[in-house]
N, C-alpha and C. Protein backbone atom coordinates (compact mmCIF):
# COMPACT_ATOMS: atom_id res chain seq x y z
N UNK A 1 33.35 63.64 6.88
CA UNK A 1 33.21 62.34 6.25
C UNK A 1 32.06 62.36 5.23
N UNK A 2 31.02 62.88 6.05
CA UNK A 2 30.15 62.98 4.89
C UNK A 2 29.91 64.04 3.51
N UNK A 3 31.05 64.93 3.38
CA UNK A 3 31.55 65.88 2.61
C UNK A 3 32.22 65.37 1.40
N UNK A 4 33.41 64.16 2.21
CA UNK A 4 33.75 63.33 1.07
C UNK A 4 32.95 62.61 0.47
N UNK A 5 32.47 61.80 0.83
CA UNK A 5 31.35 60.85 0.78
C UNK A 5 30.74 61.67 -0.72
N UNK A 6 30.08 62.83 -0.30
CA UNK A 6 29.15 63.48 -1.45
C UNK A 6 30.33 63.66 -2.41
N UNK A 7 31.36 63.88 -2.50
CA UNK A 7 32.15 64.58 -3.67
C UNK A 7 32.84 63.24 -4.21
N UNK A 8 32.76 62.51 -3.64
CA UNK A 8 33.31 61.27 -4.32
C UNK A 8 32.08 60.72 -5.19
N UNK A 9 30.72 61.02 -4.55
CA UNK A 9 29.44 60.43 -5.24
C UNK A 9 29.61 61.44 -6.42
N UNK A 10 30.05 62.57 -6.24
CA UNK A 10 29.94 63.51 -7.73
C UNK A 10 30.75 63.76 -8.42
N UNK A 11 31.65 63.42 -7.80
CA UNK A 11 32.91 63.04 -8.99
C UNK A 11 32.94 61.59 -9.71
N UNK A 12 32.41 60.67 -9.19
CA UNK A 12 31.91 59.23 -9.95
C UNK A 12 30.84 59.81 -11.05
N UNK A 13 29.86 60.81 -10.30
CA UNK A 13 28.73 60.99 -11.56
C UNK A 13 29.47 61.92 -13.28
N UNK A 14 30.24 62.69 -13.01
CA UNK A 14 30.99 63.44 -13.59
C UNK A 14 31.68 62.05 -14.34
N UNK A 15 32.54 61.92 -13.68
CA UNK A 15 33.53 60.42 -14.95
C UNK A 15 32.73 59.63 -15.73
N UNK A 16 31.55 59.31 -15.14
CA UNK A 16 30.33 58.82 -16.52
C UNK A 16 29.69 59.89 -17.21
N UNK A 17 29.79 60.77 -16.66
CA UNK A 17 29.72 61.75 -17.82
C UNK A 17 30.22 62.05 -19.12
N UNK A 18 31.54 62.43 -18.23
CA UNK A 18 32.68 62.24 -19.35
C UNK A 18 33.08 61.12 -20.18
N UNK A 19 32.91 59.84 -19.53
CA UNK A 19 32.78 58.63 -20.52
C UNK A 19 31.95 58.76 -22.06
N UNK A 20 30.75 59.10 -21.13
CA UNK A 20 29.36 58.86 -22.20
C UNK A 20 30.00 60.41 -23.55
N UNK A 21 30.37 61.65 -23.17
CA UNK A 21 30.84 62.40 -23.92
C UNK A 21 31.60 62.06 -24.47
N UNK A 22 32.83 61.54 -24.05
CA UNK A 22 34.21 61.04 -24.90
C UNK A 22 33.46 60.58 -26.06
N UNK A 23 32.81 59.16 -25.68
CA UNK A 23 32.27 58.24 -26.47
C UNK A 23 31.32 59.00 -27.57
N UNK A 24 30.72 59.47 -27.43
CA UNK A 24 29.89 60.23 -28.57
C UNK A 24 30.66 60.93 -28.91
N UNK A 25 31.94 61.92 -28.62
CA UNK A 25 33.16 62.60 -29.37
C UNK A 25 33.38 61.54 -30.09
N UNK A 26 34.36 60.45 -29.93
CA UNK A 26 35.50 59.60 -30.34
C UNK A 26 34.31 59.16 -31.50
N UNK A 27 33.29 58.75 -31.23
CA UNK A 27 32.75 57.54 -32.28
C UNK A 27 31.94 58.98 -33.46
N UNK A 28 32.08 59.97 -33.61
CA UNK A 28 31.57 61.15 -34.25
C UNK A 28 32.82 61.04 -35.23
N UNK A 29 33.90 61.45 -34.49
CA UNK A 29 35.45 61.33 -35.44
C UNK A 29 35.40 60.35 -35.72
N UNK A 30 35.68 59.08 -35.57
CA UNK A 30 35.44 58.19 -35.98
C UNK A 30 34.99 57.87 -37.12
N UNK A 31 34.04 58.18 -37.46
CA UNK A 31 32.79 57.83 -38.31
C UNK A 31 33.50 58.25 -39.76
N UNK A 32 33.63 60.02 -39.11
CA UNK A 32 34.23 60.49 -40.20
C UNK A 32 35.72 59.82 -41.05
N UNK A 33 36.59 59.00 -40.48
CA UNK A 33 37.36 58.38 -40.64
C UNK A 33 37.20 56.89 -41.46
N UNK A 34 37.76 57.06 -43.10
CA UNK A 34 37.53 55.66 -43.38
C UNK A 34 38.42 54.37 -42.79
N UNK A 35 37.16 52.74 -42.70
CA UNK A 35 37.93 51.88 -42.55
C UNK A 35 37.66 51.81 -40.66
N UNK A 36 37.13 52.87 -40.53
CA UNK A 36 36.41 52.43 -39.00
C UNK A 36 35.12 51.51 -38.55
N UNK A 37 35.22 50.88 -37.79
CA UNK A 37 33.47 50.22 -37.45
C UNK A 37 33.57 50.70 -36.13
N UNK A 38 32.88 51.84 -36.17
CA UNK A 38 32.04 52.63 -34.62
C UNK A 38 31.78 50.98 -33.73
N UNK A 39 31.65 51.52 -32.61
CA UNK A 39 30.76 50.31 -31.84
C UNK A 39 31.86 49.63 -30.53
N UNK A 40 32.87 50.04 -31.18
CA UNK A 40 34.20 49.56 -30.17
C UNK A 40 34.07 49.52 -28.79
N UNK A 41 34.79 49.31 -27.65
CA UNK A 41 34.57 49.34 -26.35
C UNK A 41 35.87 50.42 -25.76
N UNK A 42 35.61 51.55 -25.67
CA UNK A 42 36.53 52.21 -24.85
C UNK A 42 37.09 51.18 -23.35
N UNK A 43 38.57 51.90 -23.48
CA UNK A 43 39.14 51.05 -22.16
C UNK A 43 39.23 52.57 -21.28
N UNK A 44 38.66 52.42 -19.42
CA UNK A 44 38.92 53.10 -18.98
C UNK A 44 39.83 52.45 -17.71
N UNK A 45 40.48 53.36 -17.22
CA UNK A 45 41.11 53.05 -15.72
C UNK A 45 41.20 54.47 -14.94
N UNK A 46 41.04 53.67 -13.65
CA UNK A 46 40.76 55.34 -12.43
C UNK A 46 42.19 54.72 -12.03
N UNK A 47 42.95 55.57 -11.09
CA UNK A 47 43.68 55.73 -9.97
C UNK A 47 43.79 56.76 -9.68
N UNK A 48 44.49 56.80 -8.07
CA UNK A 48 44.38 58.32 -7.50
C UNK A 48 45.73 58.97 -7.80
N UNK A 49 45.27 60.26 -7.77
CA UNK A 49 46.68 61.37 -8.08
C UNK A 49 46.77 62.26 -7.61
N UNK A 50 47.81 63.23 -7.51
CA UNK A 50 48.26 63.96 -6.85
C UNK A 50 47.18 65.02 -6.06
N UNK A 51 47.21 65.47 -5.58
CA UNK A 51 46.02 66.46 -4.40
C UNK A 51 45.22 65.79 -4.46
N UNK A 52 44.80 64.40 -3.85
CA UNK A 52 43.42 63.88 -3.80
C UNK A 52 42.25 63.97 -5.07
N UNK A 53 43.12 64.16 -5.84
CA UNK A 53 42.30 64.22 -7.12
C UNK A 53 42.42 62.51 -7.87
N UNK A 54 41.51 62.36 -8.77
CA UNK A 54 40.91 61.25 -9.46
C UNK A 54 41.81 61.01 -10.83
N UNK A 55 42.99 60.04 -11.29
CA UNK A 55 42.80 59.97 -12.61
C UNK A 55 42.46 59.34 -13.29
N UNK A 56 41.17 59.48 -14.60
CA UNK A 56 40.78 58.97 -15.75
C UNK A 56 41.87 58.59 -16.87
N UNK A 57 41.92 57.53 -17.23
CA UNK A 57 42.62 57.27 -18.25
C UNK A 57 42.06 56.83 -19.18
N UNK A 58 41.59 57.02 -20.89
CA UNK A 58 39.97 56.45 -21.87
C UNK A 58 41.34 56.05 -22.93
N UNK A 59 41.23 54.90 -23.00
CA UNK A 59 41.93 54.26 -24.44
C UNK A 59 41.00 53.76 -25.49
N UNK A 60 41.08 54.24 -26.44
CA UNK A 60 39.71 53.71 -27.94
C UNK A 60 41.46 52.98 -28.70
N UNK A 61 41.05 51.58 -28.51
CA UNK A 61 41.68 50.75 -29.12
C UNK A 61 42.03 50.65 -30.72
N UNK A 62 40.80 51.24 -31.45
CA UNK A 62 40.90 51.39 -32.41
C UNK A 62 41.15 52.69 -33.25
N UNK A 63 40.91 53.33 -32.53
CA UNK A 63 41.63 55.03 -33.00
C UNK A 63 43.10 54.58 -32.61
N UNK A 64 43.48 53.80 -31.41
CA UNK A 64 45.05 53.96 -31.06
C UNK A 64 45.31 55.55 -30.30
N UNK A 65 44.00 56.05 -29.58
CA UNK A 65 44.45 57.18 -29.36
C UNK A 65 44.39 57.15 -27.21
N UNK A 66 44.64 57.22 -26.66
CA UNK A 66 44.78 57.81 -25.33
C UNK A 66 44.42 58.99 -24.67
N UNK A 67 43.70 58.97 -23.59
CA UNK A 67 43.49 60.73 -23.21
C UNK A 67 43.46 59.88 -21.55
N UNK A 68 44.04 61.30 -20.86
CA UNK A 68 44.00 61.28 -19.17
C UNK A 68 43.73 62.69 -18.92
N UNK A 69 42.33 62.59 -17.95
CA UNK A 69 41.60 63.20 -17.26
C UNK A 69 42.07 63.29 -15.67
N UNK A 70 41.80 64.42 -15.03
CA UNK A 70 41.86 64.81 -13.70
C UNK A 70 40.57 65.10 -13.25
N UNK A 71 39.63 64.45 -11.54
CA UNK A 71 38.92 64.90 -11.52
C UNK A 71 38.70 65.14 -9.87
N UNK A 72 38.09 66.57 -10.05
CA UNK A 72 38.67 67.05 -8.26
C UNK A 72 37.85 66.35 -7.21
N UNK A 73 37.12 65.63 -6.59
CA UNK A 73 36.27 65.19 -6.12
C UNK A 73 35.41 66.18 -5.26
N UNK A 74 35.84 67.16 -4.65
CA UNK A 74 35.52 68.32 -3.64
C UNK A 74 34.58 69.12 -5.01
N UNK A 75 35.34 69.26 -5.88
CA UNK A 75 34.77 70.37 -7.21
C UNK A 75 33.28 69.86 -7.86
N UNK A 76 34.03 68.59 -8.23
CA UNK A 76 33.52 67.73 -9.43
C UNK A 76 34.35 68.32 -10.83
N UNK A 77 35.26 68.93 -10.91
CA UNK A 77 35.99 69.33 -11.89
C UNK A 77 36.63 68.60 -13.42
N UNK A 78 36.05 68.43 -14.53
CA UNK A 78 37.12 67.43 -15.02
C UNK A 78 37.70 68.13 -15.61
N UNK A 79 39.18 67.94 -15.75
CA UNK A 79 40.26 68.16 -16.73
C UNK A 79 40.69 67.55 -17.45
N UNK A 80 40.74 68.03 -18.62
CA UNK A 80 42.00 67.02 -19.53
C UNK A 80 43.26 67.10 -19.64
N UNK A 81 44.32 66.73 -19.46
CA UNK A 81 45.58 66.48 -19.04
C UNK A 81 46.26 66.44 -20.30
N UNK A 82 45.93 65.44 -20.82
CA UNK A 82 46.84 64.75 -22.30
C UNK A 82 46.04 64.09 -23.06
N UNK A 83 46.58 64.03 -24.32
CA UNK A 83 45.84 63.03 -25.47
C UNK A 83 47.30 62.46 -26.20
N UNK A 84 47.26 61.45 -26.57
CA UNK A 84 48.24 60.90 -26.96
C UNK A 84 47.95 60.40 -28.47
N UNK A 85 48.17 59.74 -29.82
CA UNK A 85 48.12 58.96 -30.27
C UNK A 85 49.07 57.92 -30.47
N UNK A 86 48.70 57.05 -30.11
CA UNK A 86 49.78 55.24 -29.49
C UNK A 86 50.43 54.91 -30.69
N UNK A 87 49.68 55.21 -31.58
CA UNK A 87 49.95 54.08 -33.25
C UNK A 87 51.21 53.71 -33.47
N UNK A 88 52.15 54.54 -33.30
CA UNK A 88 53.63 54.69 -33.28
C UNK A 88 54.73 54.26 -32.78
N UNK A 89 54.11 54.64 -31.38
CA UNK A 89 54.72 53.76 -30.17
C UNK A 89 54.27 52.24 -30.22
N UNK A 90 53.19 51.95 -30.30
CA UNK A 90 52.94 50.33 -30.34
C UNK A 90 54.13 50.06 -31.15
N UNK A 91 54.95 50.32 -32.33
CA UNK A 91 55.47 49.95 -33.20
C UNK A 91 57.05 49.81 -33.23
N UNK A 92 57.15 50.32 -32.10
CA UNK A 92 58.89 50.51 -31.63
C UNK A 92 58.93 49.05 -30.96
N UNK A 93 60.57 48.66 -31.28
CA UNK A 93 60.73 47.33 -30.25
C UNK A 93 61.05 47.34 -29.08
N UNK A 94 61.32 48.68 -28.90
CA UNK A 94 62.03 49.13 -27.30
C UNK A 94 62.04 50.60 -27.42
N UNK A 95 62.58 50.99 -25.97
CA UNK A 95 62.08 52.51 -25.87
C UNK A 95 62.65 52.53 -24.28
N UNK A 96 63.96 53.51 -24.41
CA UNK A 96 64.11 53.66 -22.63
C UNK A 96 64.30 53.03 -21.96
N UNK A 97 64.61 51.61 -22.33
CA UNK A 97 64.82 50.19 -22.04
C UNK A 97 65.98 49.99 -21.42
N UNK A 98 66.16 49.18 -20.05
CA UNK A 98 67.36 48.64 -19.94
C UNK A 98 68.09 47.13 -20.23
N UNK A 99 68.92 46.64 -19.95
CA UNK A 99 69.64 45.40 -20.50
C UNK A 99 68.93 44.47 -19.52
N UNK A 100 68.36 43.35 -20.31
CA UNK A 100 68.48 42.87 -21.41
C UNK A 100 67.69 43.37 -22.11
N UNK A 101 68.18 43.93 -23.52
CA UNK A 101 66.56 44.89 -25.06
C UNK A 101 66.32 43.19 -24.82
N UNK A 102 64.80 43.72 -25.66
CA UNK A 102 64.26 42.53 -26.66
C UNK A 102 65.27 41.71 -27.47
N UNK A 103 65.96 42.83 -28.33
CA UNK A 103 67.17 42.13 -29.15
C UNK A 103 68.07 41.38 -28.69
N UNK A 104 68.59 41.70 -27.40
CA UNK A 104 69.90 40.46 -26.67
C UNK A 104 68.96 39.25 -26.69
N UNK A 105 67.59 39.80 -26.10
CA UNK A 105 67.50 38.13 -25.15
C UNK A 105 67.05 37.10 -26.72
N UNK A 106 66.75 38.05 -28.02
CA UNK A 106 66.48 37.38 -28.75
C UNK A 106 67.64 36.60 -29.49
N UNK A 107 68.97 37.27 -29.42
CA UNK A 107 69.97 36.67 -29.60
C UNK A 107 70.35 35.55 -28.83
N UNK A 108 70.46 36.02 -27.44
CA UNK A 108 70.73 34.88 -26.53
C UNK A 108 69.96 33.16 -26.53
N UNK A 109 68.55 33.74 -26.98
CA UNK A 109 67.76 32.68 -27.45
C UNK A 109 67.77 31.90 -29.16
N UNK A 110 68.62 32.44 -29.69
CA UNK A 110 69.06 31.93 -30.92
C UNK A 110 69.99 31.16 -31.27
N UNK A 111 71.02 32.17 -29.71
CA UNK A 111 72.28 31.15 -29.94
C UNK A 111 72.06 29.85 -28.95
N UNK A 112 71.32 29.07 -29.05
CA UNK A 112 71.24 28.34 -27.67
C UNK A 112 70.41 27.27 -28.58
């Protein structure tokens, strides 16, 4: 118990780690990028995943970009998993979708 205990305390210290790094990554690119204002608020979310491991998820709203982290709690390990950029996807009206799309119910609500 008290094994976990410590690796959960150091795997919490590790994910602010990695926060505070992201953040000085992301807002570095950033910078370099016209039409940005640094200063933004990264979005994070934890849940748990597969082998008792930790996942990080860091969204910078204004890059539109995504990254998910793995972090071992026993290790303190972080991984990076994926990076995404959203910009694109925000922009679709549907995607993989089943009935009713957006489009029926917008019909259905037109004809009415």
């Amino acid at each position: 118990m008290r094994q976990t205990s410590l690796g959960a305390l150091i795997g919490a210290g590790l994910v602010l780690l990695t926060l505070a790094i992201v953040g000085l990554r992301t807002e570095a690119v950033a910078q370099s990028r016209s039409g940005y204002e640094p200063g933004g608020d990264l979005i994070t979310l934890t849940s748990a995943a597969a082998e008792n491991r930790q996942q990080l998820t860091v969204i910078d709203p204004h890059l539109r970009v995504m990254c998910i982290y793995h972090v071992d709690p026993a290790t303190g390990v972080v991984s990076l998993k994926s990076v995404r950029n959203i910009q694109w996807d925000l922009m679709m009206q549907e995607f993989n979708g089943v009935s009713p799309l957006p489009r029926e119910i917008q019909a259905m609500l037109q004809n009415h």
